[in-house]
C-alpha atoms as a PDB file:
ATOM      1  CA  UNK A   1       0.000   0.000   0.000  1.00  0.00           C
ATOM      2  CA  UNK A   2       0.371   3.789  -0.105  1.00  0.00           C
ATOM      3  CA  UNK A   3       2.074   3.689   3.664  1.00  0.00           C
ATOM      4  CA  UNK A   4       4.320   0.972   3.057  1.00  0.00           C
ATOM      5  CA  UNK A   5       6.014   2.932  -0.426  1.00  0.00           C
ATOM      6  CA  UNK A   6       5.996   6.002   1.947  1.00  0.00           C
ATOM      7  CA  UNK A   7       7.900   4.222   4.748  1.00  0.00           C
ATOM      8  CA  UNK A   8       5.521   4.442   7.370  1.00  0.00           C
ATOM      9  CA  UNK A   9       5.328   0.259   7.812  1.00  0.00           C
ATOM     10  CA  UNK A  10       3.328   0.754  11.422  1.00  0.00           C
ATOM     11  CA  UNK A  11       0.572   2.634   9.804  1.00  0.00           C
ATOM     12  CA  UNK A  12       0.768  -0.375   6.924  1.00  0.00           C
ATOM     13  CA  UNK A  13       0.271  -2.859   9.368  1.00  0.00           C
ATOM     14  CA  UNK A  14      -2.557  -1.642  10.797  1.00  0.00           C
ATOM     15  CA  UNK A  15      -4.630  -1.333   7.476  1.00  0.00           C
ATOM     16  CA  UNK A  16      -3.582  -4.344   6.440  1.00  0.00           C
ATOM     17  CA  UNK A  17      -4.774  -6.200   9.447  1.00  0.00           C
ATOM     18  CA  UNK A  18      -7.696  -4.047   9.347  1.00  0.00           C
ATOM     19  CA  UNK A  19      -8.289  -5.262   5.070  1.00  0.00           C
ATOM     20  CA  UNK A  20      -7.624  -8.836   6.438  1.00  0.00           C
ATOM     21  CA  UNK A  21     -10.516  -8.573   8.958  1.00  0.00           C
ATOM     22  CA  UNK A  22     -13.107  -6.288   6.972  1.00  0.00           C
ATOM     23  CA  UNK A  23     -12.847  -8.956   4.061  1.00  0.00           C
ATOM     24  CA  UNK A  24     -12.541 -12.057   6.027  1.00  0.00           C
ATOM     25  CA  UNK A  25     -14.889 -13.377   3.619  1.00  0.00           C
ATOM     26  CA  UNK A  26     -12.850 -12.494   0.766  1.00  0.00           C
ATOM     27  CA  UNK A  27     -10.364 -15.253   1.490  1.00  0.00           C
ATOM     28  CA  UNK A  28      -7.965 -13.812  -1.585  1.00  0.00           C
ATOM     29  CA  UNK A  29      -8.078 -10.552  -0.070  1.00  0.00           C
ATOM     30  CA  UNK A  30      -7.154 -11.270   3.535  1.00  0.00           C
ATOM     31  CA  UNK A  31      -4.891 -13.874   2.257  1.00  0.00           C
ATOM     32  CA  UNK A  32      -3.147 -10.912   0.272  1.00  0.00           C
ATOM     33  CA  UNK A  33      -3.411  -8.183   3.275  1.00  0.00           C
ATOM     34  CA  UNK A  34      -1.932 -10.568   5.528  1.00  0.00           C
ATOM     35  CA  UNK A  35       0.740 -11.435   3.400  1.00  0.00           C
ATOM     36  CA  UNK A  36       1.806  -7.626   3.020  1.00  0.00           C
ATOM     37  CA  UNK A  37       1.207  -7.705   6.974  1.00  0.00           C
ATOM     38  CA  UNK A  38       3.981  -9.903   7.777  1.00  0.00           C
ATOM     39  CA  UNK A  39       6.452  -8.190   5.122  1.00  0.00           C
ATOM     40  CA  UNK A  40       5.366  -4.437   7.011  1.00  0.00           C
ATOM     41  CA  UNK A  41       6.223  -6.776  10.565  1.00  0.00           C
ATOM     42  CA  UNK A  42       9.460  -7.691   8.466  1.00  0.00           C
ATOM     43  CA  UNK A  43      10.342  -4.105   7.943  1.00  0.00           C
ATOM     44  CA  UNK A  44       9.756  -3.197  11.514  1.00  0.00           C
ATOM     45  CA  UNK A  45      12.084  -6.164  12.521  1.00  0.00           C
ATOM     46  CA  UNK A  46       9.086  -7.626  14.280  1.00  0.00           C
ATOM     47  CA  UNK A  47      10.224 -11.418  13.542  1.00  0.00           C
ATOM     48  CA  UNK A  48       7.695 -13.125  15.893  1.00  0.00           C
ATOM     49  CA  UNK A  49       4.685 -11.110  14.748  1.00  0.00           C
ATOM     50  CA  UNK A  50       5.961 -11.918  10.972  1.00  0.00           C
ATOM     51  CA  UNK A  51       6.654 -15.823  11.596  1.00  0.00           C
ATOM     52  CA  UNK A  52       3.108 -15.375  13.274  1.00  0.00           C
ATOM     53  CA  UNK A  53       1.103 -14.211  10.376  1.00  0.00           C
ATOM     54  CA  UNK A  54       2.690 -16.204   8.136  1.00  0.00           C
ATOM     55  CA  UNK A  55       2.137 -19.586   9.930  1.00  0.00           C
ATOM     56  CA  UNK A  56      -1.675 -18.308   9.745  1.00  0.00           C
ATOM     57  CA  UNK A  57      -1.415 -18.283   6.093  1.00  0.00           C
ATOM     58  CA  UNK A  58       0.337 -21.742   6.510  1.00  0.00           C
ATOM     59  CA  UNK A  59      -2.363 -23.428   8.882  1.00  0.00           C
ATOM     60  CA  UNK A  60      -5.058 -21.634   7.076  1.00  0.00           C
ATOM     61  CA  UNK A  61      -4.393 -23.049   3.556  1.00  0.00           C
ATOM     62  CA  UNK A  62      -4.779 -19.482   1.999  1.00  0.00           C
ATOM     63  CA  UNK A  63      -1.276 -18.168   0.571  1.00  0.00           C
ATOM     64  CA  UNK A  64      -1.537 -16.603  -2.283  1.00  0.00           C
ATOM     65  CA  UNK A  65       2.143 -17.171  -3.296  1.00  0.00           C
ATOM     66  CA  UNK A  66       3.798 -20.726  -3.377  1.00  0.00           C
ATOM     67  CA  UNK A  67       3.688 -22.409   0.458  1.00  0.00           C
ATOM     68  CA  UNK A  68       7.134 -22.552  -0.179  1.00  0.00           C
ATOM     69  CA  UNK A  69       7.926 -18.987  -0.370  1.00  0.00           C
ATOM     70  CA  UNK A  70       6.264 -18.680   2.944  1.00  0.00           C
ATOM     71  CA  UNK A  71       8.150 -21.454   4.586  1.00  0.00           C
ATOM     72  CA  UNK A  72      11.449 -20.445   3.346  1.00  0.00           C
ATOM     73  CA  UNK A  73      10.638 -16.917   4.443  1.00  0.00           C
ATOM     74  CA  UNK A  74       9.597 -18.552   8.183  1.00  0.00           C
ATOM     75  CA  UNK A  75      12.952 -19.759   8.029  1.00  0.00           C
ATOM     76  CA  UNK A  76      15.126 -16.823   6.739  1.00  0.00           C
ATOM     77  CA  UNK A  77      13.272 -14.877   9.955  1.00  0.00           C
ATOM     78  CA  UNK A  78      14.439 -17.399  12.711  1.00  0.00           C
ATOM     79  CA  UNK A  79      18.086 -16.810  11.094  1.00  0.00           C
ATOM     80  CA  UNK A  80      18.078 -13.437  11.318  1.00  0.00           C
ATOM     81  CA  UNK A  81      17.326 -13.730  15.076  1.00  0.00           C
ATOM     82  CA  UNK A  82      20.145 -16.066  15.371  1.00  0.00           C
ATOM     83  CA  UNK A  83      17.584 -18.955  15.500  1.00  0.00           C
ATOM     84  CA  UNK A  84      19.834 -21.179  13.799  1.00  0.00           C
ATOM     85  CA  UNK A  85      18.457 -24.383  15.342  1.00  0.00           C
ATOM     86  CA  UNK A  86      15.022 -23.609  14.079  1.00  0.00           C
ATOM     87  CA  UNK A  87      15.862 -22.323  11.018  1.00  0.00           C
ATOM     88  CA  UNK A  88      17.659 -25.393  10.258  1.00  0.00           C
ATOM     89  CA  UNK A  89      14.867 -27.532  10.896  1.00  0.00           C
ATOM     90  CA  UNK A  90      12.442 -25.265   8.314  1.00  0.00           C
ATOM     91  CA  UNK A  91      15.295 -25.173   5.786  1.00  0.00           C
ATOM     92  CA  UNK A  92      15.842 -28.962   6.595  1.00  0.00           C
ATOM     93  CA  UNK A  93      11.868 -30.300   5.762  1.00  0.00           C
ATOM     94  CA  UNK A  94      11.858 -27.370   2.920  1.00  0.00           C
ATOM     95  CA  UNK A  95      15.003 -28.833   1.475  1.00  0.00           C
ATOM     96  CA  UNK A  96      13.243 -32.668   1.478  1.00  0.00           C
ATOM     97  CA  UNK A  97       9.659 -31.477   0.681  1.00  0.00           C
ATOM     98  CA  UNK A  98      10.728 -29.491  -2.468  1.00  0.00           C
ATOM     99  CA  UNK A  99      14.466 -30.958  -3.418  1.00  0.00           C
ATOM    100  CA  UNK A 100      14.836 -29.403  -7.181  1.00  0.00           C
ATOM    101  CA  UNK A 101      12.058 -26.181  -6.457  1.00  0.00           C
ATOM    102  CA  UNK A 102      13.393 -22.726  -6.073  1.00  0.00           C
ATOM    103  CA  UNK A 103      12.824 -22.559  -2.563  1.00  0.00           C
ATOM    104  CA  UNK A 104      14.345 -26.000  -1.610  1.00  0.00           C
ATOM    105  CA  UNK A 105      16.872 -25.601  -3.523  1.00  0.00           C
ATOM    106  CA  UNK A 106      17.536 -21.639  -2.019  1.00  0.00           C
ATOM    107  CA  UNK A 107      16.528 -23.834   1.823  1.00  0.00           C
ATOM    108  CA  UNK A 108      19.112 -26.822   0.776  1.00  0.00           C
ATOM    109  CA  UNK A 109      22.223 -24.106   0.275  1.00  0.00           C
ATOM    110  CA  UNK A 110      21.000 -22.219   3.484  1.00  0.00           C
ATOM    111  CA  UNK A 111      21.501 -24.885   5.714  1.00  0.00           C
ATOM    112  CA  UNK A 112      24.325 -25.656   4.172  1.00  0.00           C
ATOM    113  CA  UNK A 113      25.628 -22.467   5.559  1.00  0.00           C
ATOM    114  CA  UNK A 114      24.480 -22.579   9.073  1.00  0.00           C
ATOM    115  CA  UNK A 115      25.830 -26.350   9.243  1.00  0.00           C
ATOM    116  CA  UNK A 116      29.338 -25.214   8.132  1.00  0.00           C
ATOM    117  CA  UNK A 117      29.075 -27.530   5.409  1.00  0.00           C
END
């Protein structure tokens, strides 16, 4: 949205949590606003509130870019805390789930990385 390209990512969150919830029955819609709501957390390094939102869009079936994205996205937040246990474990089942996708292959080389390898 507007606030995002302006910069002002807490303002962005709240109307996109506030598009997610006035449209709830627009599953596309929410789906959508919620994914820009974890990319505004993202910008405001809110990691848990990100990982949060996007697990929603996991459990709830409606991600309107590949699951994969998502999940490798779940993962690159957990390294950036210095998670590297738990990213390893994402990047580990993304790695076996999706072996020659662009996102297992991207999850494959990561762990490679935290492992030393």
């Amino acid at each position: 949205g507007v606030q995002a390209e302006q910069g002002d990512y807490r303002a962005a969150v709240e109307t996109y949590r506030r598009v997610g919830q006035d449209h709830a029955d627009n599953r596309t819609l929410a789906a959508a606003a919620d994914l820009a709501r974890g990319y505004a957390h993202i910008q405001l390094d809110e990691f848990d509130e990100a990982r949060q939102v996007f697990g929603s869009l996991l459990e709830r079936g409606d991600v309107p870019v590949p699951r994969t994205q998502i999940e490798m996205e779940i993962g690159s937040l957990y390294e950036r805390e210095g998670k590297g246990d738990e990213a390893a474990a994402v990047y580990r089942r993304l790695g076996e789930s999706d072996p020659g996708g662009r996102w297992g292959t991207e999850a494959a080389a990561r762990l490679r990385i935290l492992e030393g390898v």
